[in-house]
Protein backbone atom coordinates (compact mmCIF):
# COMPACT_ATOMS: atom_id res chain seq x y z
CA UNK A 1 0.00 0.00 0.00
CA UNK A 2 1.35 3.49 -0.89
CA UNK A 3 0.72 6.23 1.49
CA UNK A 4 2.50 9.57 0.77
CA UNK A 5 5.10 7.99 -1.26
CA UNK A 6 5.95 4.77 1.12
CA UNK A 7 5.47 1.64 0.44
CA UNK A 8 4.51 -0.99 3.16
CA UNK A 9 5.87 -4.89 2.71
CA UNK A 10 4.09 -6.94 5.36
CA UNK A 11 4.29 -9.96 3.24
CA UNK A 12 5.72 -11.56 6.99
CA UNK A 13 2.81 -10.30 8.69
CA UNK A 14 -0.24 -11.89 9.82
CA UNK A 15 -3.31 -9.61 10.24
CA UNK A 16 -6.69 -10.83 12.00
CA UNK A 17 -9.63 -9.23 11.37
CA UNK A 18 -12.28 -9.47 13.53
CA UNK A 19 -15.40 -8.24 11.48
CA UNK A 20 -19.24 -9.51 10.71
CA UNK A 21 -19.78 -6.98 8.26
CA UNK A 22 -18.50 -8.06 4.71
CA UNK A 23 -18.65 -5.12 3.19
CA UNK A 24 -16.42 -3.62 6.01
CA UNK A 25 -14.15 -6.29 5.97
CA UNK A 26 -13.67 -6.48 2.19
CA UNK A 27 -12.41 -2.90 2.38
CA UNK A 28 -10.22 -3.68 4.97
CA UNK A 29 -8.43 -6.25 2.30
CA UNK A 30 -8.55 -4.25 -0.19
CA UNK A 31 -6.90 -1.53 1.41
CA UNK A 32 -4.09 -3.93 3.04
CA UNK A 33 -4.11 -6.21 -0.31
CA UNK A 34 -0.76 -4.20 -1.68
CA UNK A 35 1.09 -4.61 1.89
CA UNK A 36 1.05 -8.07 0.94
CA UNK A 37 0.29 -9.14 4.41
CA UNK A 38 -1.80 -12.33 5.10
CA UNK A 39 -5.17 -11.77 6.24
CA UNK A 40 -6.96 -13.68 8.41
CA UNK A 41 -10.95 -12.87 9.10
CA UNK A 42 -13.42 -14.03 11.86
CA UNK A 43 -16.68 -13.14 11.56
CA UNK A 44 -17.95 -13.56 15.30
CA UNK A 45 -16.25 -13.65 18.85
CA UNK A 46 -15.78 -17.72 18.95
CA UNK A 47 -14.20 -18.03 15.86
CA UNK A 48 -11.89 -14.97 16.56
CA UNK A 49 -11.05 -16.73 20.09
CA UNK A 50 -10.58 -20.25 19.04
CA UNK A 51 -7.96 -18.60 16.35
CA UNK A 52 -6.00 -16.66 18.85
CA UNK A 53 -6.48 -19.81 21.50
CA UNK A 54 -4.33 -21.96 18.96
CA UNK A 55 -1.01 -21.39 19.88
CA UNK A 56 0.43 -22.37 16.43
CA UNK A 57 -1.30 -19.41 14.86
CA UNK A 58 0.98 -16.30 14.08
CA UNK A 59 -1.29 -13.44 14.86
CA UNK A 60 0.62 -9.99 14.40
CA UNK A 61 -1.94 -7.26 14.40
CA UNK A 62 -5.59 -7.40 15.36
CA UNK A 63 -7.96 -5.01 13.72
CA UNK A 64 -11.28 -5.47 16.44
CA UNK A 65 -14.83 -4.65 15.53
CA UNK A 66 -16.58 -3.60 19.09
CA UNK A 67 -20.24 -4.97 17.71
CA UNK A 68 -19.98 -8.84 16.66
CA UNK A 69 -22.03 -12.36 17.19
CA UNK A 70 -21.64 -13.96 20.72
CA UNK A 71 -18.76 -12.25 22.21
CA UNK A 72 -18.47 -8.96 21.86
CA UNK A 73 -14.73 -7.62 20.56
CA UNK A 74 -14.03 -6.26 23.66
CA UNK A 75 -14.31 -9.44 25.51
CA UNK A 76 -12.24 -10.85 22.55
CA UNK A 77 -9.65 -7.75 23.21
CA UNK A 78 -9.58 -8.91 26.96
CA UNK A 79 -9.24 -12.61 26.43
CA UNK A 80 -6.35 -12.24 23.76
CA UNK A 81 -4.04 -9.57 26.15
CA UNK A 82 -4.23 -12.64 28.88
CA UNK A 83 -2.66 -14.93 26.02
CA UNK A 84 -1.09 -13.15 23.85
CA UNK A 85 0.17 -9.30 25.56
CA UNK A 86 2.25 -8.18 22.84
CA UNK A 87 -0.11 -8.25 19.96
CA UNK A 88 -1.71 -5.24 19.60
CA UNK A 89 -5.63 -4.38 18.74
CA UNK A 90 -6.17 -1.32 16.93
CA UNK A 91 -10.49 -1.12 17.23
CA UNK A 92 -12.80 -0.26 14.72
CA UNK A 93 -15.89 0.56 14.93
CA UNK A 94 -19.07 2.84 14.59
CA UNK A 95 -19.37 3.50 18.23
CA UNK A 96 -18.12 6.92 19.36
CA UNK A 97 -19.01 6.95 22.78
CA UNK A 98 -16.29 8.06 25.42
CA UNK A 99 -17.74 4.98 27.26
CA UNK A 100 -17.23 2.68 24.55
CA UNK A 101 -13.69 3.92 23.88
CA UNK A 102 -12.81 3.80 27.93
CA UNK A 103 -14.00 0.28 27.83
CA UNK A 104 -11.77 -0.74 24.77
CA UNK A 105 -8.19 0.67 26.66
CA UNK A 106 -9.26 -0.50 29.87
CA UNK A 107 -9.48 -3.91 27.93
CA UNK A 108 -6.22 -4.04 26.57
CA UNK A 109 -6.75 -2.04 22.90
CA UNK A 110 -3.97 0.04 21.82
CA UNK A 111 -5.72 2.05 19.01
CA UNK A 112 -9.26 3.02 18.14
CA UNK A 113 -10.54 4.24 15.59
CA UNK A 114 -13.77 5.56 14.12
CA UNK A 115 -16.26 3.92 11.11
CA UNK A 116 -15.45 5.00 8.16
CA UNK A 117 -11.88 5.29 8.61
CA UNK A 118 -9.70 6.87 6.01
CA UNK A 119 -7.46 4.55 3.98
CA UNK A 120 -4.49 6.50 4.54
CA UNK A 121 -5.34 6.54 8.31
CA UNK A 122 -6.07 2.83 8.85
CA UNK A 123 -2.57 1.72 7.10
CA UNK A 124 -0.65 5.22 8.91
CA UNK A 125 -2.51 3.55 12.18
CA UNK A 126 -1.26 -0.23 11.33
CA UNK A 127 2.07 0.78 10.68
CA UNK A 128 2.84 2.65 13.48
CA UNK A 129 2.54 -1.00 15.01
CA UNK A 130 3.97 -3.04 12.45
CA UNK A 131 6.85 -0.78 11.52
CA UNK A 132 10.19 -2.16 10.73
CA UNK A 133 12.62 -0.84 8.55
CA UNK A 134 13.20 -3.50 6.03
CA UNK A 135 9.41 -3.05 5.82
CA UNK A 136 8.80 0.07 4.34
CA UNK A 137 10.68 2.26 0.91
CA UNK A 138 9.91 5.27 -0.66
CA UNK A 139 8.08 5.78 -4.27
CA UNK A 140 8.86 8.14 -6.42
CA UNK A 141 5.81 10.13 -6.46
CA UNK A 142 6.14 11.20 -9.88
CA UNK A 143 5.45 7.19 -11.12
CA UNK A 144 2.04 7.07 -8.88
């Protein structure tokens, strides 16, 4: 994905996304289809916590819906910090309460951000967590 002129290569990276809504999560792949990194989707709380209960799954970024079947994501968000501290959850969703949001951090999120989220935002947001520098190169913005 190019944002301002970088280039992000996450082809390494595994990326969970924890959505019901398939229009929301197709353009969540879309937008993270150039960083090359492998996507992984769940459509309700179980299947997100069986995935991140199997120890032989790589799981390098979460991207949380608050709003999904049977467990709610920030249940989900509280569950995987017990297992799995270091992987962080970057929210997503439509709710913009200050209580929803206080819930999410106090669960173990370490981003949220608001429905509809910009493109550039979202994959500025992702790498901030998923930076490396073997990761990322410049464009030349004159060949975008």
């Amino acid at each position: 994905m190019v944002t301002n002129g970088i280039n992000y290569n996450w082809e390494n990276k595994v990326i969970l996304v924890v959505e019901d809504d398939d229009p929301n999560f197709l353009y969540f792949k879309s937008l993270l289809k150039k960083t090359h990194a492998e996507i992984v989707w769940k459509k309700n709380g179980h299947e997100a916590l069986e995935f991140i209960n199997d120890s032989t799954q790589k799981i390098d970024l979460v991207l949380m819906d608050v709003l999904i079947p049977f467990i709610n994501g920030i249940e989900v968000t509280r569950e995987l910090k017990k297992k799995r501290k270091s992987v962080p959850v970057i929210v997503v969703t439509a709710y913009t309460s200050k209580e929803v949001k206080e819930k999410c951090f106090i669960a173990g999120c370490d981003e949220f951000l608001i429905k509809p989220v910009l493109p550039e935002k979202l994959i500025q947001t992702i790498a901030e967590f998923l930076h490396s520098p073997e990761d990322v190169y410049v464009t030349d913005s004159n060949t975008l």
